[in-house]
Protein backbone atom coordinates (compact mmCIF):
# COMPACT_ATOMS: atom_id res chain seq x y z
CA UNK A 1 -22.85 17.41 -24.41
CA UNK A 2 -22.30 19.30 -28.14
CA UNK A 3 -20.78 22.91 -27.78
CA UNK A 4 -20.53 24.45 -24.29
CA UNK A 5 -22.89 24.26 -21.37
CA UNK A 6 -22.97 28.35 -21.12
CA UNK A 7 -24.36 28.73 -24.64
CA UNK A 8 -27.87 27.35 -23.09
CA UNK A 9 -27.77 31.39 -21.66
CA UNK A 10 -27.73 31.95 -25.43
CA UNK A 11 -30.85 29.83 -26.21
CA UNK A 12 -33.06 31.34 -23.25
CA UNK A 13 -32.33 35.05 -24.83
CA UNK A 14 -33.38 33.55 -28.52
CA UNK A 15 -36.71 32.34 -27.42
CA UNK A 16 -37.03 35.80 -25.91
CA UNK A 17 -37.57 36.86 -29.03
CA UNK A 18 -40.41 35.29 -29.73
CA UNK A 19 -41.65 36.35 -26.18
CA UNK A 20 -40.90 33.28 -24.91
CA UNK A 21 -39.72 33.24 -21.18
CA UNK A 22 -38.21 29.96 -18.84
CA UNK A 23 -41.60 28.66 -17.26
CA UNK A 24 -39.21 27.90 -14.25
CA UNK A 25 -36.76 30.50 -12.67
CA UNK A 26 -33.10 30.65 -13.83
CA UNK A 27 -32.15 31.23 -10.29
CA UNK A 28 -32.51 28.01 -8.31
CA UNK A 29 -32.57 29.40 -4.50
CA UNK A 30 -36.27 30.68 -6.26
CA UNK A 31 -37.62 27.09 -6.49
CA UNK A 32 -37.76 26.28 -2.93
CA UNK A 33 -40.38 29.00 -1.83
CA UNK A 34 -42.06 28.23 -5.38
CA UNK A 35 -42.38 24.24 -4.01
CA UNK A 36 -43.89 25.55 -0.85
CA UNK A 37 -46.35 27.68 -2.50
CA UNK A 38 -47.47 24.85 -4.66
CA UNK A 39 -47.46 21.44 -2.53
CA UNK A 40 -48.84 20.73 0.32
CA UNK A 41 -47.32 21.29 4.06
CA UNK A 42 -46.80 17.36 4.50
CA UNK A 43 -44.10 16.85 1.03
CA UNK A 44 -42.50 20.21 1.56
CA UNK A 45 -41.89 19.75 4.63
CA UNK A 46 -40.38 16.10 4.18
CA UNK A 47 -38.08 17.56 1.44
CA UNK A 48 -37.15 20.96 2.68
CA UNK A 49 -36.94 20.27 5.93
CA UNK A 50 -33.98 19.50 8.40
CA UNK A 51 -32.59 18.34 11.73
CA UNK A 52 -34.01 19.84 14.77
CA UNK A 53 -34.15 24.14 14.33
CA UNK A 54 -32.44 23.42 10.46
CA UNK A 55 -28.78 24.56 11.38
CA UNK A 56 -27.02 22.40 10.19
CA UNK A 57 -28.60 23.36 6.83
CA UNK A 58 -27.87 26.86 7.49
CA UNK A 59 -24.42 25.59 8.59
CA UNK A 60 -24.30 24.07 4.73
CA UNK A 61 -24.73 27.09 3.14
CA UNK A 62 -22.62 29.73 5.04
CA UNK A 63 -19.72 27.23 4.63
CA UNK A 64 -20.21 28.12 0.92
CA UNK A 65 -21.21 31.64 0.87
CA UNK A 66 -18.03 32.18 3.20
CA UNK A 67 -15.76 30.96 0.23
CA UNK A 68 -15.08 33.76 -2.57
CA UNK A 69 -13.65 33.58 -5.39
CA UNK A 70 -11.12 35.19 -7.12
CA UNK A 71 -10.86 35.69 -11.03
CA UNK A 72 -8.02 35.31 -13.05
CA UNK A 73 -7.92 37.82 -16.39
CA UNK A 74 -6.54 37.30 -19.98
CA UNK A 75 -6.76 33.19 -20.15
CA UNK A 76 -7.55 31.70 -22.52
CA UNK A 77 -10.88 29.74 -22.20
CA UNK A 78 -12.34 30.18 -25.69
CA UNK A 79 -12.45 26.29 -25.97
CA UNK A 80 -13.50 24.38 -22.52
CA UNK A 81 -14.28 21.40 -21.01
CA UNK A 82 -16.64 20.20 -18.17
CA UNK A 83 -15.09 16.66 -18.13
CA UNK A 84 -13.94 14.52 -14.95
CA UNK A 85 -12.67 10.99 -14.44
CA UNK A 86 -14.64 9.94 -11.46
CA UNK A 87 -14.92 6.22 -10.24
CA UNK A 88 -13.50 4.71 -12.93
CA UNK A 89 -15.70 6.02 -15.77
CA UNK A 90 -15.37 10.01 -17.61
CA UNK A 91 -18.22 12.01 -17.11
CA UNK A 92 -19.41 14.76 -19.14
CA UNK A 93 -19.80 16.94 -15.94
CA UNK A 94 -18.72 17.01 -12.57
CA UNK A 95 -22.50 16.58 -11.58
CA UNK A 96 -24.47 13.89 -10.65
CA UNK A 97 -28.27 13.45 -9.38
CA UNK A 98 -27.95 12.65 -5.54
CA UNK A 99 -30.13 9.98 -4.34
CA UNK A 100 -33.88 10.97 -2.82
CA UNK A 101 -36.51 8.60 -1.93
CA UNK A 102 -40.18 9.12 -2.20
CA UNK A 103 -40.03 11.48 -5.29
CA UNK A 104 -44.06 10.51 -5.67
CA UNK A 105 -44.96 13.00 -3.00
CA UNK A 106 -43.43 15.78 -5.35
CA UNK A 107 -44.72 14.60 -8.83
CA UNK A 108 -46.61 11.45 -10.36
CA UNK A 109 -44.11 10.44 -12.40
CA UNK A 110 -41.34 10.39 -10.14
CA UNK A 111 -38.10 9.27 -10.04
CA UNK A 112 -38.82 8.02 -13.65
CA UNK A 113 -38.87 11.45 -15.04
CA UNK A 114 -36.04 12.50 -12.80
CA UNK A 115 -34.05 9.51 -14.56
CA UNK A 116 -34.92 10.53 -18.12
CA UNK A 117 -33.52 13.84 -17.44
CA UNK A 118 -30.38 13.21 -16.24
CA UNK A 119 -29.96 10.47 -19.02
CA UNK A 120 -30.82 13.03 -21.49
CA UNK A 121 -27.93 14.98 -20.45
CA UNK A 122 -25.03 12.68 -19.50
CA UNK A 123 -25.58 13.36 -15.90
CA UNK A 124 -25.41 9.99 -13.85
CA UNK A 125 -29.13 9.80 -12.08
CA UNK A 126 -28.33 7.73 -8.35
CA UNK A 127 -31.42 5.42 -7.35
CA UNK A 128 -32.52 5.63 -3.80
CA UNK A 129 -33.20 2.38 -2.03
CA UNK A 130 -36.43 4.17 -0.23
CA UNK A 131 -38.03 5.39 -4.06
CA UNK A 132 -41.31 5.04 -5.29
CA UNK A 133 -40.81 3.04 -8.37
CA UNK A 134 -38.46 0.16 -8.37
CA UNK A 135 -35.16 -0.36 -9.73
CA UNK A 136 -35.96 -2.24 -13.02
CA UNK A 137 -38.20 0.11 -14.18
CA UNK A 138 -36.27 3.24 -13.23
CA UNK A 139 -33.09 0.96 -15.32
CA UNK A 140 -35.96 1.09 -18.04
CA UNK A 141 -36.35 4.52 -18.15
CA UNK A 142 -32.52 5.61 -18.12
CA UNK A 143 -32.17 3.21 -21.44
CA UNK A 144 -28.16 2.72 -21.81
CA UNK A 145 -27.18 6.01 -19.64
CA UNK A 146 -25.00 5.85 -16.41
CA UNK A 147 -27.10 4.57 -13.17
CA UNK A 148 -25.84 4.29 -9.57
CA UNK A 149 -27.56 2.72 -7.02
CA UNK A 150 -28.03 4.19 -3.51
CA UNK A 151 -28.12 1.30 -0.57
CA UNK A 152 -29.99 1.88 2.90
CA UNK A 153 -28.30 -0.93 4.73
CA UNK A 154 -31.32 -2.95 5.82
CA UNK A 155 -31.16 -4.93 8.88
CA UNK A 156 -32.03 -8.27 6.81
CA UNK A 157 -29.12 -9.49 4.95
CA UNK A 158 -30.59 -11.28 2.35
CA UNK A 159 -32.94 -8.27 1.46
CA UNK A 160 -29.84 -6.02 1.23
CA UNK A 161 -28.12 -8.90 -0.83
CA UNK A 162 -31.28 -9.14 -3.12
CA UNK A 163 -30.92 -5.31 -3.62
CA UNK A 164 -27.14 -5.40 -4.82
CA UNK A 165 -28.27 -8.55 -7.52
CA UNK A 166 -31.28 -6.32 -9.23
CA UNK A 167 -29.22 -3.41 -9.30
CA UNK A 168 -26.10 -5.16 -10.75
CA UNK A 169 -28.91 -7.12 -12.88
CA UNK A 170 -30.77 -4.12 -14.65
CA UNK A 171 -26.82 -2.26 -15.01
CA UNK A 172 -26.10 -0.41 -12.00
CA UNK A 173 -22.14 0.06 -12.04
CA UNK A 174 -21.31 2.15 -8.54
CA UNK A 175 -22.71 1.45 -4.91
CA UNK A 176 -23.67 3.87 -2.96
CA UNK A 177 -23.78 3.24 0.79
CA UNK A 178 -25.68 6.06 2.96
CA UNK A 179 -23.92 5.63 6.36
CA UNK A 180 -25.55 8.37 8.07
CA UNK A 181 -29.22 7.17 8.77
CA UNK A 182 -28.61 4.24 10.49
CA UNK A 183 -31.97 6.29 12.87
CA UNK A 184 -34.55 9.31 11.41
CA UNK A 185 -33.06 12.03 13.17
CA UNK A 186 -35.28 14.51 14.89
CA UNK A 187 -37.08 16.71 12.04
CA UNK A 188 -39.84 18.89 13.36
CA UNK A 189 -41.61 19.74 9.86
CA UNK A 190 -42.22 16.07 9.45
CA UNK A 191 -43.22 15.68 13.31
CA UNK A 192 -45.25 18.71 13.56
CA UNK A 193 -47.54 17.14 10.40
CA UNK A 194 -47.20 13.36 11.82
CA UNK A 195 -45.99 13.09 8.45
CA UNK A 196 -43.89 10.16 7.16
CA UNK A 197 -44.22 8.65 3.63
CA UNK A 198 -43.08 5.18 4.59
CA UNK A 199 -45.93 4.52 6.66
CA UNK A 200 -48.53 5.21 3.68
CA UNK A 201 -46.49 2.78 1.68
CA UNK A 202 -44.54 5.38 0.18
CA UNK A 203 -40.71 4.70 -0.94
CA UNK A 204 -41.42 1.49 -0.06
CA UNK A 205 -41.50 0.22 -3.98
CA UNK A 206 -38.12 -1.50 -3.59
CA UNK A 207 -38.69 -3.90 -0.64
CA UNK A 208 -42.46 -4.57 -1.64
CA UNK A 209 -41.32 -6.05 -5.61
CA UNK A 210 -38.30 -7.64 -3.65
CA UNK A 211 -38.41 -11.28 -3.42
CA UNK A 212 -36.07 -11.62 -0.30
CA UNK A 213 -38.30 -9.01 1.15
CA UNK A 214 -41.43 -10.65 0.25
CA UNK A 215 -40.27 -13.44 1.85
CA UNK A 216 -40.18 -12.24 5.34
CA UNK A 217 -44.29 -11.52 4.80
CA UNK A 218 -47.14 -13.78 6.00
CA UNK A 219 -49.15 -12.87 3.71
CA UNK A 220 -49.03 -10.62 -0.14
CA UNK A 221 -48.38 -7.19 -0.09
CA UNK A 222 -51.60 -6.63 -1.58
CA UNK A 223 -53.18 -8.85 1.34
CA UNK A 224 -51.78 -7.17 4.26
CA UNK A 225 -50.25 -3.80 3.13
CA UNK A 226 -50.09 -2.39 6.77
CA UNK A 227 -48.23 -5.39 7.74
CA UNK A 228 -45.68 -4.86 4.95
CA UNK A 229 -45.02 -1.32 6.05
CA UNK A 230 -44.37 -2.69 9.16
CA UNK A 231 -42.25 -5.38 8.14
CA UNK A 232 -40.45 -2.47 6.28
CA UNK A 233 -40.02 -0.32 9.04
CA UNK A 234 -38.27 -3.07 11.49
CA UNK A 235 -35.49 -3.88 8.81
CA UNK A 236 -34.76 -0.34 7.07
CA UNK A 237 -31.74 0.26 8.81
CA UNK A 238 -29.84 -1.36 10.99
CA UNK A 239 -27.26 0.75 13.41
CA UNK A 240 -25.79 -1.94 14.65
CA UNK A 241 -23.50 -2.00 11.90
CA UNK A 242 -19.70 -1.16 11.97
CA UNK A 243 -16.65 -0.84 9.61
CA UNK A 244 -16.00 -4.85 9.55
CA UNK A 245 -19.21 -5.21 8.63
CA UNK A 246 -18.02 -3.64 5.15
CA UNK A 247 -16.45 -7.09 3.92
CA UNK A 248 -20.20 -8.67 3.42
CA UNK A 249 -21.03 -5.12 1.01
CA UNK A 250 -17.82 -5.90 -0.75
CA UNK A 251 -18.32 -9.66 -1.39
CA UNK A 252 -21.74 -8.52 -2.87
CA UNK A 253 -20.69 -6.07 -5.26
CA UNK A 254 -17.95 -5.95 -7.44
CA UNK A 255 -17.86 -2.69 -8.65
CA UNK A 256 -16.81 0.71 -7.09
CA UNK A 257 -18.82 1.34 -3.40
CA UNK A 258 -18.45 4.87 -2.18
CA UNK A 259 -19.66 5.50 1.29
CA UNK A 260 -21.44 8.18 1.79
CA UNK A 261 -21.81 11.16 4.72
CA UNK A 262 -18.46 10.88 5.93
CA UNK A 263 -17.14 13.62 7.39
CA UNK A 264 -14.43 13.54 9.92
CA UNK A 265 -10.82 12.89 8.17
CA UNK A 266 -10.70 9.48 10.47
CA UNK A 267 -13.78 7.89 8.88
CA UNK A 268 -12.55 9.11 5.89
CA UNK A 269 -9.03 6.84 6.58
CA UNK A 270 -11.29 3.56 7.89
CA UNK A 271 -12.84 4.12 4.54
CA UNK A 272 -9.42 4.01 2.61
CA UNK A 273 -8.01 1.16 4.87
CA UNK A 274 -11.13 -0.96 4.40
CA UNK A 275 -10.95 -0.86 0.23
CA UNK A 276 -13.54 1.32 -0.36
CA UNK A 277 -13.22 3.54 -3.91
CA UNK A 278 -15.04 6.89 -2.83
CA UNK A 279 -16.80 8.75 0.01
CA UNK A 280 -19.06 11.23 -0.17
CA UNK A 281 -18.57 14.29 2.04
CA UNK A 282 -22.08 15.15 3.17
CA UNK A 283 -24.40 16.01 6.06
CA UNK A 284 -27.54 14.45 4.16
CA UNK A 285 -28.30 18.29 3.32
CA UNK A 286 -28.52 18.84 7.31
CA UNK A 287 -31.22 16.76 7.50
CA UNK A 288 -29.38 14.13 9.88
CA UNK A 289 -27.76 15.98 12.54
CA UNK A 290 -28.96 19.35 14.19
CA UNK A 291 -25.79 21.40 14.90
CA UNK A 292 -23.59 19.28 12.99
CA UNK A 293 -20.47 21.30 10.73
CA UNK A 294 -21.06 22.67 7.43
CA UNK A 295 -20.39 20.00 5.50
CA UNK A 296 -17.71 22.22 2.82
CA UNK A 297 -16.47 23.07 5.85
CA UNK A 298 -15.77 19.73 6.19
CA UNK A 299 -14.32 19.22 2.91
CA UNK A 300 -11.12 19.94 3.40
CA UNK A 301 -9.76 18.00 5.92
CA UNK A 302 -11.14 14.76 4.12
CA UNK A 303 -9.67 15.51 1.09
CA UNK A 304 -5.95 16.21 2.90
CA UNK A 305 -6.54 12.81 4.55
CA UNK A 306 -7.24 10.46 1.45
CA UNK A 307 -7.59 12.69 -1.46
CA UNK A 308 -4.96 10.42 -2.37
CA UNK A 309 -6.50 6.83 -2.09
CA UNK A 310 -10.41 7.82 -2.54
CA UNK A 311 -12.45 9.84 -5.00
CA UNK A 312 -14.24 12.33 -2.86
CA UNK A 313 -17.78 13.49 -3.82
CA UNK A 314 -19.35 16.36 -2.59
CA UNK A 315 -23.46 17.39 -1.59
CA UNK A 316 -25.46 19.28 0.84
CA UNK A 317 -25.83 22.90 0.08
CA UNK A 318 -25.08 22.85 -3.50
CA UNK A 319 -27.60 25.39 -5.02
CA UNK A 320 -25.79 27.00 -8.17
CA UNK A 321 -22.97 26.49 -10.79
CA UNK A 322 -20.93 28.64 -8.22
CA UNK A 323 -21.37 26.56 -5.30
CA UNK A 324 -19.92 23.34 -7.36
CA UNK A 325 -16.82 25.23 -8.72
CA UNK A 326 -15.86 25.41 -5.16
CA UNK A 327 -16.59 22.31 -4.00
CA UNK A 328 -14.24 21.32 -7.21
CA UNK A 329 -12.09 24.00 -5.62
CA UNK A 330 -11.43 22.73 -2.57
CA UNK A 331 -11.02 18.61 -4.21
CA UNK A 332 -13.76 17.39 -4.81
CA UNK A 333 -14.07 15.15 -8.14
CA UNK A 334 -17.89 15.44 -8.14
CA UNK A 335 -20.70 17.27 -7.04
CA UNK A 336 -24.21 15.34 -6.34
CA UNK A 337 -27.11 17.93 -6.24
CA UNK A 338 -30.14 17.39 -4.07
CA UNK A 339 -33.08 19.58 -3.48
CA UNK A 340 -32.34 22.24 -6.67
CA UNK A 341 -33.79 18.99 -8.67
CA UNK A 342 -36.36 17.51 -6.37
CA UNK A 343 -38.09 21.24 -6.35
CA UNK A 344 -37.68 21.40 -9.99
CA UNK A 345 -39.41 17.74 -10.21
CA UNK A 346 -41.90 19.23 -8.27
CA UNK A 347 -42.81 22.58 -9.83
CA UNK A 348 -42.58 20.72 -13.72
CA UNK A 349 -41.36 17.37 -13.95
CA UNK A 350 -38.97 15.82 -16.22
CA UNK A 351 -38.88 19.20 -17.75
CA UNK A 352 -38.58 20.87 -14.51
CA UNK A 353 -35.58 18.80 -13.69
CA UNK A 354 -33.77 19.37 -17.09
CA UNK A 355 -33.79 23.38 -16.44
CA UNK A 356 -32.08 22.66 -13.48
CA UNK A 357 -29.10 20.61 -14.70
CA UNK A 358 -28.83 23.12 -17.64
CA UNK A 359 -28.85 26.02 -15.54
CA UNK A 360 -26.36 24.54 -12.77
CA UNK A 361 -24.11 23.23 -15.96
CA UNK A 362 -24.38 26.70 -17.91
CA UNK A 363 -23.46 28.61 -14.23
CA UNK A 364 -20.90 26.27 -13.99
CA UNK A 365 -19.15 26.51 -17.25
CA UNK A 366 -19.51 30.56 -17.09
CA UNK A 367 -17.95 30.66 -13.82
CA UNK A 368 -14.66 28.36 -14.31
CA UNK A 369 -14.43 30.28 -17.87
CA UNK A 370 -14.84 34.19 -16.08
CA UNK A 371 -12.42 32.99 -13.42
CA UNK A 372 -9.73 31.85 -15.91
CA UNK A 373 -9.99 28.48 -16.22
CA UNK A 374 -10.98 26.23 -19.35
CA UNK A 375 -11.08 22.85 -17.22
CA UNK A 376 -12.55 21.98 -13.39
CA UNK A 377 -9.14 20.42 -12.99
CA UNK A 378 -6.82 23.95 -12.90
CA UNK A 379 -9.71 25.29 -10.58
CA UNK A 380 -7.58 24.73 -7.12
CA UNK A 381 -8.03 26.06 -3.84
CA UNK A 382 -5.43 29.12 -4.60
CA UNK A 383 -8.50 30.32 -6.39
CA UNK A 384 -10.47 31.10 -3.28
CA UNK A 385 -10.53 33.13 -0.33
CA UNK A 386 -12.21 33.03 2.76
CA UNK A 387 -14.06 35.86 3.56
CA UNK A 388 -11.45 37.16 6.85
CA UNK A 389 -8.58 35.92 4.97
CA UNK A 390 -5.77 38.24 4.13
């Protein structure tokens, strides 16, 4: 990333001059009621949509909004820097993409052009398991750039093992292991349209080009797709799993795993004591668990626990450069943002998802610098109030 994040501010106000305008807005809590204007009920729905009454969603963001900061005068921040160490590797940004699944419901092209976005600027792009275009040609599209990969634990072992080998294959370096799903929690947008992707073969592009997967069939995908979906949908998770179970991830990958939607300090300890290199505190955006806690709210006692032992990651509710300075805040080492990009996907593609990560950077770097602070890492939690604190 050349010069600072902020000075993209500076580029917006020079195409003004030219009467040039952002096609998308500059404020991201705009995109979601743009999404909903322009897809249909059945994708907006699936994407904006949360456990039971949504919140735990709502939860997400007043756990945020509660949190205030407060600006430090005559610092010098003329030069700054976005950089983290994070899982073994220095990113440019504390930011990565966080992992969704059927991105063809918001745009043809997918999680392809949601890859070649976050390549473009340094921004690690995390492959769902449940996407609609496999892993090798997502690895295509993200050339040499930093790729994660995002595991749904299936119930078949040798499918899940066949996943770890094509994402270690095509240069996937971290594991990502959502622990939260092991069931669809109740979501009445999706019920109220009978709408699930998975059963119109949707997100399903991993397991149908997987040989392990294929396998378990009777017949080709392209013979018997209803049967495949089915096959699908009695091995996509399996919640019978528990923390010993961990050992047959670990023999499978030999890079950094990170669980992910951990939130009680305990978990957070089993994760620690069982070798793991990172959680991610997270609610899966309040999409899981209907009355659940705010998931900074959350935060804290997870990174008091292990902050030590484990890199902590950070999502659900993240919706500006503000929101991720106090996730950093409160000890975080990285921030991965959700919906802000899958509505930008939707409302302009690659493009659409590039304005995003350049605003949420360009907030980002303006907020740390007008609070006093050149780097994420003297951003602390001494920098924040809650709102009722003295």
């Amino acid at each position: 990333m050349s010069g600072h994040a902020a000075d993209f501010q500076y580029e917006i106000y020079l195409n003004g001059m030219t009467g040039a305008v952002p096609r998308l807005p500059t404020d991201l809590t705009r995109l979601a009621e743009l999404t909903e204007q322009r897809l249909g009920s059945g994708p907006v729905g699936y994407v904006a949509g949360g456990a039971g009454d949504g919140s735990t969603d709502r939860a997400n963001r007043a756990a945020l909004d509660r949190l205030r900061i407060v600006p430090r005068v005559l610092r010098d921040v003329h030069a700054r820097d976005l950089s983290v160490h994070v899982l073994g590797r220095t990113l440019p940004a504390p930011v990565a993409l966080a992992p969704i699944g059927v991105l063809s419901i918001l745009h043809p092209e997918a999680e392809g052009a949601a890859a070649r976005a976050a390549a473009a600027r340094g921004v690690p792009y995390i492959h769902s398991s449940a996407a609609s275009t496999p892993i090798e040609q997502v690895a295509e599209a993200l050339g040499d750039a930093e790729r994660w990969f995002q595991l749904y634990w299936s119930k078949d072992r040798e499918v899940t093992r066949s996943f770890l080998t094509r994402a270690r294959d095509t240069g996937f370096t971290v594991l990502f292991v959502t622990l939260d799903t092991p069931l669809l929690a109740w979501r009445p947008r999706d019920l109220d349209q009978a709408y699930l992707p998975f059963l119109r073969g949707v997100g399903t592009a991993n397991y149908f080009t997987d040989p392990a997967f294929q396998a378990g069939l009777a017949r080709p995908v392209h013979e018997d797709p209803d049967a495949a979906v089915m096959h699908f949908i009695g091995l996509f998770s399996d919640p019978s799993n528990t923390w010993p179970d961990l050992a047959f991830l670990r023999e499978n990958w030999d890079g950094p795993i990170v669980l992910k939607g951990v939130l009680h300090p305990d978990d957070a300890r089993a994760a620690a004591d069982a070798g793991m290199d990172g959680v991610v505190v997270s609610n899966h955006g309040g999409r899981q668990v209907a009355g659940a806690i705010g998931a900074a709210d959350a935060l804290p006692a997870v990174v008091d626990a292990v902050g030590d032992r484990l890199d902590i990651l950070f999502d659900s509710g993240v919706r500006s450069g503000a929101d991720i300075a106090k996730v950093l805040a409160l000890g975080a080492r990285a921030v991965l943002i959700g919906r802000p990009y899958a509505y930008g996907l939707a409302l302009d593609g690659q493009a659409g998802v590039d304005h995003v990560i350049r605003c949420l950077l360009a907030e980002l770097d303006l907020t740390l610098a007008l609070s006093g602070h050149a780097t994420p890492a003297t951003f602390t939690a001494a920098d924040l109030r809650r709102e009722g604190d003295r």
